[in-house]
PDB file of N, CA and C in Angstrom:
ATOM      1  N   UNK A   1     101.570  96.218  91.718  1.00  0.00           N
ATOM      2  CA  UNK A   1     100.940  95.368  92.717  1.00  0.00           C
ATOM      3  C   UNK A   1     101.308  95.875  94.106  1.00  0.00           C
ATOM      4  N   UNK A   2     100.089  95.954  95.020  1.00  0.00           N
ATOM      5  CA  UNK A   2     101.047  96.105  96.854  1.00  0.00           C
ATOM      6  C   UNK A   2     101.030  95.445  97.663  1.00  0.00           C
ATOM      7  N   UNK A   3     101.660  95.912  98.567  1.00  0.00           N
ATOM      8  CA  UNK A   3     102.588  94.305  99.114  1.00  0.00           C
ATOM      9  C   UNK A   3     100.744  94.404 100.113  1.00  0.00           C
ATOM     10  N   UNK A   4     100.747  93.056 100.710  1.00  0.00           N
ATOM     11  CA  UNK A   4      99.256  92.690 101.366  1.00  0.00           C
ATOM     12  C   UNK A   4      99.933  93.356 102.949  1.00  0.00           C
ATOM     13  N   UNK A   5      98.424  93.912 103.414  1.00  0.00           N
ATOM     14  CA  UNK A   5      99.305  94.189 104.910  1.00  0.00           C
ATOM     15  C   UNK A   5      99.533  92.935 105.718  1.00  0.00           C
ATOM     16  N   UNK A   6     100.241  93.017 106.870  1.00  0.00           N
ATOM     17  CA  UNK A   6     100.902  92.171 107.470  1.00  0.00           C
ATOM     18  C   UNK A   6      99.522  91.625 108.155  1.00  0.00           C
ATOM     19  N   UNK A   7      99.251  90.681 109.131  1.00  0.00           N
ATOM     20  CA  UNK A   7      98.365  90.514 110.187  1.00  0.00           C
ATOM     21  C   UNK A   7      98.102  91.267 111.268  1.00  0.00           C
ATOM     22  N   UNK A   8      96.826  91.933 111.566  1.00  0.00           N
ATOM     23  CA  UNK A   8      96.348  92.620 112.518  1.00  0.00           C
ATOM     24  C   UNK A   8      97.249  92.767 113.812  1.00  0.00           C
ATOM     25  N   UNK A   9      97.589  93.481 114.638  1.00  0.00           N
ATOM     26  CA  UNK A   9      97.963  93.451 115.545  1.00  0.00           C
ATOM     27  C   UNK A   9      97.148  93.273 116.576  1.00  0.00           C
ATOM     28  N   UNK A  10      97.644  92.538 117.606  1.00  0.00           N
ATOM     29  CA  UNK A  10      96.262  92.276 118.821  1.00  0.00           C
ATOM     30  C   UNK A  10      95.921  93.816 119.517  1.00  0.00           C
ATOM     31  N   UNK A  11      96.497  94.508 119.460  1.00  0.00           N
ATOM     32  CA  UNK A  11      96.277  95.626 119.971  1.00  0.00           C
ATOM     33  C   UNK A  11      95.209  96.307 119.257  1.00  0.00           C
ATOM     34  N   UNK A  12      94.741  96.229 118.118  1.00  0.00           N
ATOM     35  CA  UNK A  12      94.045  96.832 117.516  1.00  0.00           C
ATOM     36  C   UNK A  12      92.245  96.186 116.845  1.00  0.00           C
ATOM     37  N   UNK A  13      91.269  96.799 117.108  1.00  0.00           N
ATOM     38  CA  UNK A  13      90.432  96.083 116.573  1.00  0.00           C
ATOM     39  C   UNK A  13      89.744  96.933 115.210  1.00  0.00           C
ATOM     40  N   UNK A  14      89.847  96.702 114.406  1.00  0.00           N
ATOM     41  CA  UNK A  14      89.476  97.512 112.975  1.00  0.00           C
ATOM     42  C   UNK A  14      87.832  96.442 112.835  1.00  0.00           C
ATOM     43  N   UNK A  15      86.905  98.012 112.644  1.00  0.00           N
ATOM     44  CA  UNK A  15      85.679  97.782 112.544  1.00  0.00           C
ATOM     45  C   UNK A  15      85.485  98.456 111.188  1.00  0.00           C
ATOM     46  N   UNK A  16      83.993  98.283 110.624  1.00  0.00           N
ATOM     47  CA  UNK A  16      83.740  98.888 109.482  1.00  0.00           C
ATOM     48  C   UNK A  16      83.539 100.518 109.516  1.00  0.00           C
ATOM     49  N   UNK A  17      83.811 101.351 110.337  1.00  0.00           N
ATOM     50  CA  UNK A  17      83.985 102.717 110.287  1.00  0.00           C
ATOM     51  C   UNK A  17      84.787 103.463 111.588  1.00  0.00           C
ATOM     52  N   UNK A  18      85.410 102.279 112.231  1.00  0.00           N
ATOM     53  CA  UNK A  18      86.192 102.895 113.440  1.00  0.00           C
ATOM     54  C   UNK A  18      87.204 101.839 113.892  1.00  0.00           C
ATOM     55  N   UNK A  19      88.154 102.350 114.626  1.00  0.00           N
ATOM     56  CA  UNK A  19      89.446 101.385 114.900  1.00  0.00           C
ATOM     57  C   UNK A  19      89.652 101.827 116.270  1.00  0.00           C
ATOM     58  N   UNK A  20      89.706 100.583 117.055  1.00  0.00           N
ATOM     59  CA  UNK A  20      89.432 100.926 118.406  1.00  0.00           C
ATOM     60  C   UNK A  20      91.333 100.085 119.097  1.00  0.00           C
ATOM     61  N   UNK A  21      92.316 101.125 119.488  1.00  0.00           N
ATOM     62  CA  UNK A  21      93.486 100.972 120.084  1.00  0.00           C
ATOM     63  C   UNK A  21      93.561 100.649 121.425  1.00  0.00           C
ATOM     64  N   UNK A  22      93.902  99.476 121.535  1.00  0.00           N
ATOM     65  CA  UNK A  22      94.204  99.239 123.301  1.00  0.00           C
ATOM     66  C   UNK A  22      95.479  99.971 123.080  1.00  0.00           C
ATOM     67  N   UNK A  23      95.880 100.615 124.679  1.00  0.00           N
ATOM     68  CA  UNK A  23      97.188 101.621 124.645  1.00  0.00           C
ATOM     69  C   UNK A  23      97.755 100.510 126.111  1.00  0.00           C
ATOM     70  N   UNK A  24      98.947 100.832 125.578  1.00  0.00           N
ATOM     71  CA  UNK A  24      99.821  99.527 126.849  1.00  0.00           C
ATOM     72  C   UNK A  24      99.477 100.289 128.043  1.00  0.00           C
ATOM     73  N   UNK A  25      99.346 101.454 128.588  1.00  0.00           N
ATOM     74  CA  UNK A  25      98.921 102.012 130.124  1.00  0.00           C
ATOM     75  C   UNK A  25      97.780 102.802 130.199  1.00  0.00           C
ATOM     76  N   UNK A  26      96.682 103.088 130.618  1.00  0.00           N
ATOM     77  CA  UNK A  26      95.598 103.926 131.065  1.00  0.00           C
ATOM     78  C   UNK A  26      96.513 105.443 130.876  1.00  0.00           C
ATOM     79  N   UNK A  27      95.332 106.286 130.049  1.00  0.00           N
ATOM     80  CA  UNK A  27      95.414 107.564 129.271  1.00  0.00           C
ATOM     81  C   UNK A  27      94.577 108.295 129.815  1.00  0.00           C
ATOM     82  N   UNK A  28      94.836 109.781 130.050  1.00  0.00           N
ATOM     83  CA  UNK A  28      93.454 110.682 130.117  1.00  0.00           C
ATOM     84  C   UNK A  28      93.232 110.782 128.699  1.00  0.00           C
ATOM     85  N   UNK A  29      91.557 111.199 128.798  1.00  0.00           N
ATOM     86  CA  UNK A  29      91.431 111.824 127.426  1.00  0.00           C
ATOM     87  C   UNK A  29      90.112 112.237 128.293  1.00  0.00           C
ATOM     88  N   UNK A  30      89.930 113.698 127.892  1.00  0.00           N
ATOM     89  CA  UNK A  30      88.887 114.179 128.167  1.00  0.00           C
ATOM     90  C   UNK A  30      88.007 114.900 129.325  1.00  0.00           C
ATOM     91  N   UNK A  31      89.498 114.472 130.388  1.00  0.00           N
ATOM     92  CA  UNK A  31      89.090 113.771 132.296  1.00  0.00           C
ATOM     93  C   UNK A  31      88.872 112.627 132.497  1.00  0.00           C
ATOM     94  N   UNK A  32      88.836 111.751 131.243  1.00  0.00           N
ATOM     95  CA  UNK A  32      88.640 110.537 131.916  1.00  0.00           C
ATOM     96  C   UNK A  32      89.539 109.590 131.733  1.00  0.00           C
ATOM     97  N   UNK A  33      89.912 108.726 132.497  1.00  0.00           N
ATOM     98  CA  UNK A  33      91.562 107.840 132.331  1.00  0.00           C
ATOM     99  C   UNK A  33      90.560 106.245 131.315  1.00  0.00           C
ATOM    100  N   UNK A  34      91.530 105.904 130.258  1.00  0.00           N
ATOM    101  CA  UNK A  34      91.071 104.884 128.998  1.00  0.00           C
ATOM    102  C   UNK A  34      91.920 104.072 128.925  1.00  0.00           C
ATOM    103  N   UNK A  35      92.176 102.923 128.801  1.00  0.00           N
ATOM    104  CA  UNK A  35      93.043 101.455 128.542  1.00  0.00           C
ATOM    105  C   UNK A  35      92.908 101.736 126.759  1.00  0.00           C
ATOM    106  N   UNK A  36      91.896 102.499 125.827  1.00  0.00           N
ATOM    107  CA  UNK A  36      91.544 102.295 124.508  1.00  0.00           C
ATOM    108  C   UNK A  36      91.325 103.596 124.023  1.00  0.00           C
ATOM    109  N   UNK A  37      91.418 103.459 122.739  1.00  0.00           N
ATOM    110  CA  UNK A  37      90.769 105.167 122.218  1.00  0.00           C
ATOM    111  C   UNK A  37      90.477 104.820 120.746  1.00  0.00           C
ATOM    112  N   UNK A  38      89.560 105.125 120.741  1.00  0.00           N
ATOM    113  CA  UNK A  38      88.285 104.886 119.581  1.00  0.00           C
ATOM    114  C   UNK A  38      89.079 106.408 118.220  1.00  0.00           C
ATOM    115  N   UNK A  39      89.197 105.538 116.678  1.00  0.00           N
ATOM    116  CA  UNK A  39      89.249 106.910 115.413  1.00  0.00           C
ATOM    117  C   UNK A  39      87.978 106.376 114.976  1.00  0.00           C
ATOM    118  N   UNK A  40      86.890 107.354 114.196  1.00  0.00           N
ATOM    119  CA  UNK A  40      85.933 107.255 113.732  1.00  0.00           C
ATOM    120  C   UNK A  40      86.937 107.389 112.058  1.00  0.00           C
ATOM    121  N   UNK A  41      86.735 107.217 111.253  1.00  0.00           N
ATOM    122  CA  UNK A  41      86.768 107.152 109.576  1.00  0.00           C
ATOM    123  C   UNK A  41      86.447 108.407 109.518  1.00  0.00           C
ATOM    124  N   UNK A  42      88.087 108.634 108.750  1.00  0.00           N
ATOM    125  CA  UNK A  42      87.913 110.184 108.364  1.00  0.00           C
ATOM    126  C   UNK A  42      86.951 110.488 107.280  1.00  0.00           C
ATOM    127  N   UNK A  43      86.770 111.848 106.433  1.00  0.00           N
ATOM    128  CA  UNK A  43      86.125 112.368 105.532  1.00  0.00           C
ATOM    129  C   UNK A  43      86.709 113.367 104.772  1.00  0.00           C
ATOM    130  N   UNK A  44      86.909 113.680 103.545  1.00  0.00           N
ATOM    131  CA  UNK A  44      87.698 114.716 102.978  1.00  0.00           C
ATOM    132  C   UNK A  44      87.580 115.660 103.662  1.00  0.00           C
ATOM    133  N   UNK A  45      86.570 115.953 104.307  1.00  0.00           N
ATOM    134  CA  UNK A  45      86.299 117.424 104.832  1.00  0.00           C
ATOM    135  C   UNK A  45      87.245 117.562 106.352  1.00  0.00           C
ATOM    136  N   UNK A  46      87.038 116.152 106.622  1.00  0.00           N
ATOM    137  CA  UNK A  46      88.527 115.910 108.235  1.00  0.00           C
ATOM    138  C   UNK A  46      89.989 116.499 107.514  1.00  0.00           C
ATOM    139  N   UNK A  47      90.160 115.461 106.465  1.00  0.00           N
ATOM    140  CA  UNK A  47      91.286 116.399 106.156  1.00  0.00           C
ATOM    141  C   UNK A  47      92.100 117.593 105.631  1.00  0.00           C
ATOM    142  N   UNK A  48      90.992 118.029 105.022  1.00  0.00           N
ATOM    143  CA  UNK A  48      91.498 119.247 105.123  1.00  0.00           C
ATOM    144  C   UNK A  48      90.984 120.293 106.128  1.00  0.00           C
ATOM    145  N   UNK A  49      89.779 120.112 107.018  1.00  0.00           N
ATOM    146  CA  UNK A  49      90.384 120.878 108.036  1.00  0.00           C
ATOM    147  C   UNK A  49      91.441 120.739 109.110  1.00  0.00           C
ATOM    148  N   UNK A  50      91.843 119.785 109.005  1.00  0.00           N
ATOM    149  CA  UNK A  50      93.300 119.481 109.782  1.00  0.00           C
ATOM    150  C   UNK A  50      94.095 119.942 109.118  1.00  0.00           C
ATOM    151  N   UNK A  51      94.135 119.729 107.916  1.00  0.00           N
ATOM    152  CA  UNK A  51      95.443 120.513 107.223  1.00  0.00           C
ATOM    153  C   UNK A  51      95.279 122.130 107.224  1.00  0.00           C
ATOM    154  N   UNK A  52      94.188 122.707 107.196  1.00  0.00           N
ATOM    155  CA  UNK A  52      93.665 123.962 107.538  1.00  0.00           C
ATOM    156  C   UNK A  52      93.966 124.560 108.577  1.00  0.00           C
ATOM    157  N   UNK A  53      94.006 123.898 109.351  1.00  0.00           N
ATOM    158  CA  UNK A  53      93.975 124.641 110.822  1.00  0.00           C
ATOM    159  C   UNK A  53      95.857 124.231 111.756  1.00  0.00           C
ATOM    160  N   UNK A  54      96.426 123.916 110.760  1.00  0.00           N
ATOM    161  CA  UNK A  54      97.685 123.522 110.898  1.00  0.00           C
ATOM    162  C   UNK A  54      98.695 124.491 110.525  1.00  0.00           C
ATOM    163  N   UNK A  55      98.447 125.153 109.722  1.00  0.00           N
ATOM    164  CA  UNK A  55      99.487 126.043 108.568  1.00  0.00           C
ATOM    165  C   UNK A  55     100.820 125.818 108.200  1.00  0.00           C
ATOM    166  N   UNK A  56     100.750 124.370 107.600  1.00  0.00           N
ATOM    167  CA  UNK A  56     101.988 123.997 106.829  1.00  0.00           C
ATOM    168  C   UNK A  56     102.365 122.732 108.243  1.00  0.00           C
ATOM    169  N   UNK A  57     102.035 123.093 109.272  1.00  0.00           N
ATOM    170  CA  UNK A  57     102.972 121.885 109.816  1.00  0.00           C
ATOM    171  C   UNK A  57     102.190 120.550 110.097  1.00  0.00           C
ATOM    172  N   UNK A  58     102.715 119.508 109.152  1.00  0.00           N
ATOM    173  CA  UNK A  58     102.487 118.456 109.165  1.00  0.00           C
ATOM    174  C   UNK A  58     102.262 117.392 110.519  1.00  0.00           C
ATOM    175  N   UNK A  59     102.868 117.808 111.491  1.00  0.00           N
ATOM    176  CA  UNK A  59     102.449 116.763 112.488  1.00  0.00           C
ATOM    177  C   UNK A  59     101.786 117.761 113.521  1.00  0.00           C
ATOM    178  N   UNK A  60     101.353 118.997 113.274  1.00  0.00           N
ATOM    179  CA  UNK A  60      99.895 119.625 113.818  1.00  0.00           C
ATOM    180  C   UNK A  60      98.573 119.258 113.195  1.00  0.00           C
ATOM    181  N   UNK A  61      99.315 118.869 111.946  1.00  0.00           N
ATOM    182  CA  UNK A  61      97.807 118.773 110.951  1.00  0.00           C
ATOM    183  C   UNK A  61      97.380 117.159 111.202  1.00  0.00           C
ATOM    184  N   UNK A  62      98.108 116.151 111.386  1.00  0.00           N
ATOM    185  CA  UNK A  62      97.834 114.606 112.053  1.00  0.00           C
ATOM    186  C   UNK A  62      97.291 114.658 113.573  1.00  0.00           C
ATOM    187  N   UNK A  63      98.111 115.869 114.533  1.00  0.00           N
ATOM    188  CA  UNK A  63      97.504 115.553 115.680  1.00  0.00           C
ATOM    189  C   UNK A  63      95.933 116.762 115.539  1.00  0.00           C
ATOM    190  N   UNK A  64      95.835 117.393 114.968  1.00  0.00           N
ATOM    191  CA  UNK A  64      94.620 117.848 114.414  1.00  0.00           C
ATOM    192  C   UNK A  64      93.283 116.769 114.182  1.00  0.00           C
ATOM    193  N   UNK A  65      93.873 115.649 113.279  1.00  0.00           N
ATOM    194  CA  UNK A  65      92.758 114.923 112.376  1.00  0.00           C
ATOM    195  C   UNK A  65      92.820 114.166 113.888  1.00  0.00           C
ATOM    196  N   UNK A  66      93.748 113.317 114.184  1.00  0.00           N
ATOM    197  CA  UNK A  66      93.862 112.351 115.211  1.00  0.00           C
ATOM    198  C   UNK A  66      92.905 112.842 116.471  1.00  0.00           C
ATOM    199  N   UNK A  67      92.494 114.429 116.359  1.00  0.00           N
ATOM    200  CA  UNK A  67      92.238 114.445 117.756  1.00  0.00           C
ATOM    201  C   UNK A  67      90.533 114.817 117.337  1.00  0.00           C
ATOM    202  N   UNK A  68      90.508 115.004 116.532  1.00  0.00           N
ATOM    203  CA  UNK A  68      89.172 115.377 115.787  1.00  0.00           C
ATOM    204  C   UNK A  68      88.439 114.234 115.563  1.00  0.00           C
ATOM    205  N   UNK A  69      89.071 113.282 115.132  1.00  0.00           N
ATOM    206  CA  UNK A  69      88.775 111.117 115.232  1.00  0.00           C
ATOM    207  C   UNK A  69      88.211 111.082 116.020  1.00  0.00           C
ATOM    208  N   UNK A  70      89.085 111.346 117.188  1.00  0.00           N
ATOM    209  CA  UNK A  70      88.722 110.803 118.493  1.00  0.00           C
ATOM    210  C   UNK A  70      87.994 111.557 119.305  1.00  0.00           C
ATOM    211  N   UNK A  71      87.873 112.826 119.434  1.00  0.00           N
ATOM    212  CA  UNK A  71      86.952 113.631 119.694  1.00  0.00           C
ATOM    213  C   UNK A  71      87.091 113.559 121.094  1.00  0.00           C
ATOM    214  N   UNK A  72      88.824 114.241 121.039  1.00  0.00           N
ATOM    215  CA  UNK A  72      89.716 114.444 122.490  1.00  0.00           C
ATOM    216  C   UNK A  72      90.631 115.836 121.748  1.00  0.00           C
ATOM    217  N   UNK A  73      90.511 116.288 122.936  1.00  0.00           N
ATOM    218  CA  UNK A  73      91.878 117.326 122.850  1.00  0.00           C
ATOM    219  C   UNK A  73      93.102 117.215 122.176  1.00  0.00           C
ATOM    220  N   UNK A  74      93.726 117.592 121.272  1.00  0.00           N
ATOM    221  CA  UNK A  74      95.230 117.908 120.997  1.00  0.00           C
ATOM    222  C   UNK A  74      95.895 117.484 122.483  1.00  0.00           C
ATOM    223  N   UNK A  75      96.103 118.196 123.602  1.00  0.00           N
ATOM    224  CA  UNK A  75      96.621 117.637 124.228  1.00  0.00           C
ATOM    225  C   UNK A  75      96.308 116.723 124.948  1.00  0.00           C
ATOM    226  N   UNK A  76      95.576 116.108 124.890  1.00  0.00           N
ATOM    227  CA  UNK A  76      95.357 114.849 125.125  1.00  0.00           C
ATOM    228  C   UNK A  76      96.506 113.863 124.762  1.00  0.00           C
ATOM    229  N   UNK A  77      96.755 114.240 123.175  1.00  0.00           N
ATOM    230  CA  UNK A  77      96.708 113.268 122.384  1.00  0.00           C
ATOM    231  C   UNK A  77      98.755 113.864 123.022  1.00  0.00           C
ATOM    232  N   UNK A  78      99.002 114.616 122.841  1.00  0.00           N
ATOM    233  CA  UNK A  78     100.136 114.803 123.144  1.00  0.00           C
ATOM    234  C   UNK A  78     100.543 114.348 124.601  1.00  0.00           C
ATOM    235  N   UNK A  79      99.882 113.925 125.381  1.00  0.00           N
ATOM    236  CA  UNK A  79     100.609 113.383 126.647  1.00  0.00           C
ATOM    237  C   UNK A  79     100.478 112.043 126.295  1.00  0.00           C
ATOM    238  N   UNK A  80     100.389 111.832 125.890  1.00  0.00           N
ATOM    239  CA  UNK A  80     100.050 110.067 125.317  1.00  0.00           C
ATOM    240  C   UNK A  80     102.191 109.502 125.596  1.00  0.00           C
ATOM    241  N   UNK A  81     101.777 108.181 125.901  1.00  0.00           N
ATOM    242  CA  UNK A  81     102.960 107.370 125.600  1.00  0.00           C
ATOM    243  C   UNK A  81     103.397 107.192 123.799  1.00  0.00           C
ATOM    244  N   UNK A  82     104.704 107.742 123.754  1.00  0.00           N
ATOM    245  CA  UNK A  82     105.038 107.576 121.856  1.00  0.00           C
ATOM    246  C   UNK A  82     104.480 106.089 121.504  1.00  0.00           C
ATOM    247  N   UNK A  83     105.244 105.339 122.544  1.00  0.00           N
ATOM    248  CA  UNK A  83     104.575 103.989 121.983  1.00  0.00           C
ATOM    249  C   UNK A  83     103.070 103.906 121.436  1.00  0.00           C
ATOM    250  N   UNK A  84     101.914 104.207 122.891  1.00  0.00           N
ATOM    251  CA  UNK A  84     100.534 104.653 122.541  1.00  0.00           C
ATOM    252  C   UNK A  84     100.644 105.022 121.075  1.00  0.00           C
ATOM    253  N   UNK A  85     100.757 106.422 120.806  1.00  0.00           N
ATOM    254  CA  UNK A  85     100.994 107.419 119.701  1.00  0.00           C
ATOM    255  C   UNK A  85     101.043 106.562 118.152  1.00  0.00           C
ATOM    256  N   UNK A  86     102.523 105.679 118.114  1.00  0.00           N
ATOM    257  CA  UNK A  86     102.321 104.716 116.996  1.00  0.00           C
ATOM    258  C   UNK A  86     101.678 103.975 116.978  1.00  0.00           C
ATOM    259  N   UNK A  87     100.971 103.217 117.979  1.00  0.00           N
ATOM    260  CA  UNK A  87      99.987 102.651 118.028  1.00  0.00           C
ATOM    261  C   UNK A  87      98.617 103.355 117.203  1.00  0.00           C
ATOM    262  N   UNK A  88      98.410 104.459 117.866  1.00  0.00           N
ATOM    263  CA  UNK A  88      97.341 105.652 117.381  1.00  0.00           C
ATOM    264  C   UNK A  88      97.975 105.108 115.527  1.00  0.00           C
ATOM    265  N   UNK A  89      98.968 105.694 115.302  1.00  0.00           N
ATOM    266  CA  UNK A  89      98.752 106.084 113.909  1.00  0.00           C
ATOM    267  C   UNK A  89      98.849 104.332 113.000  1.00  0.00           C
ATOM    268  N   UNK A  90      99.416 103.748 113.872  1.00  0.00           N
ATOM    269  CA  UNK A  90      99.160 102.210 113.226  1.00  0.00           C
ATOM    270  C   UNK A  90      97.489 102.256 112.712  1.00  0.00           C
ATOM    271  N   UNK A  91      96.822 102.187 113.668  1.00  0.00           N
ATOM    272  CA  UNK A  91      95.116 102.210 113.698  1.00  0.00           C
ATOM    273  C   UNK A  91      94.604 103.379 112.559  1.00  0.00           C
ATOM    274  N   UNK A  92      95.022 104.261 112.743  1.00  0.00           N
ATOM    275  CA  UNK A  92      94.486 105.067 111.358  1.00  0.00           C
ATOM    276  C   UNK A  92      95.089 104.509 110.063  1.00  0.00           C
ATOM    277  N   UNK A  93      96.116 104.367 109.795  1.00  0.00           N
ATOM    278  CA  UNK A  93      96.652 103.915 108.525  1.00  0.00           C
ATOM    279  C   UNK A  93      95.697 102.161 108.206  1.00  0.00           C
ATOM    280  N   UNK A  94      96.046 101.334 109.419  1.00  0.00           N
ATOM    281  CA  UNK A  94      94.944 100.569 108.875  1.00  0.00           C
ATOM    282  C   UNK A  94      92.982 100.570 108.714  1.00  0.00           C
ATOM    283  N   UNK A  95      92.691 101.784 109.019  1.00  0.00           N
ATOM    284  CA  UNK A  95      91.369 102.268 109.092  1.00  0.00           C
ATOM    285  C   UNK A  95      91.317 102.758 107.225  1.00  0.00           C
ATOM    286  N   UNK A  96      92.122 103.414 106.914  1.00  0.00           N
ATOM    287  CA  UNK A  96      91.933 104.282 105.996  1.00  0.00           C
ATOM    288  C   UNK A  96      92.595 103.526 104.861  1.00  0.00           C
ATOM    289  N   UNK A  97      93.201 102.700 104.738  1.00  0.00           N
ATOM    290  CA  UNK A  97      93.872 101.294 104.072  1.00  0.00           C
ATOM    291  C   UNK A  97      93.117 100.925 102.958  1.00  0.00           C
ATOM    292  N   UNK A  98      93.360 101.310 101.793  1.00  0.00           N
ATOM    293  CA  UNK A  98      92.079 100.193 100.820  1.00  0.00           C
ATOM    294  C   UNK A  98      92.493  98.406 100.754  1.00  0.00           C
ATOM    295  N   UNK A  99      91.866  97.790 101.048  1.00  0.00           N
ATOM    296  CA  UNK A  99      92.309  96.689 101.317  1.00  0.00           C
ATOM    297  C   UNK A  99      92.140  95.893  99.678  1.00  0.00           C
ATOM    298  N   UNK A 100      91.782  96.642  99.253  1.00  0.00           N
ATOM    299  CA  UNK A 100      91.583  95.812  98.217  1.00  0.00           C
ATOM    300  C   UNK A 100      90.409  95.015  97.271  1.00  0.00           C
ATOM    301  N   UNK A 101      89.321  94.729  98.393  1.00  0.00           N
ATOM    302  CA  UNK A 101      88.252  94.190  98.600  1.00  0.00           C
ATOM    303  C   UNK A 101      86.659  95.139  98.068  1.00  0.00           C
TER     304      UNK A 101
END
């Protein structure tokens, strides 16, 4: 049996194919400064070209998929606040979540 997830966080709004993150301070992404940053629902084919284009290292191959989601730069995603960041991966894990349903 698994444990049920906890309750949504207000920070986060989970839609039926995208999860949209408020970030506690305004972000570039792109040139443009964001309070939010949109993951679209990955696809087998997301992950393994993230894992592809990584070669073995695991948190190239997340900021890979993460930045490929969002359809922002790697570094983008790397100037981000860590806080932001877990936030980011809070929102994918509950995007990609089988709920059960």
């Amino acid at each position: 049996m698994t444990k049920p997830l906890s309750p949504l966080p207000k920070y986060l709004r989970l839609e039926a194919a995208s999860v949209v993150v408020t970030l506690s301070k305004p972000t570039e992404f792109n040139g443009v400064t964001s309070d939010t940053i949109s993951l679209r629902a990955p696809t087998v084919r997301d992950i393994r070209a993230a894992s592809t284009t990584a070669n073995g290292d695991e948190e190239q191959a997340e900021l890979n998929l993460f930045a490929s989601l969002a359809e922002v730069g790697t570094k983008d995603l790397e100037g981000m606040a860590l806080k932001d960041y877990t936030r980011l991966q809070t929102g994918y894990f509950r995007l990609v979540h089988d709920d059960g349903i």
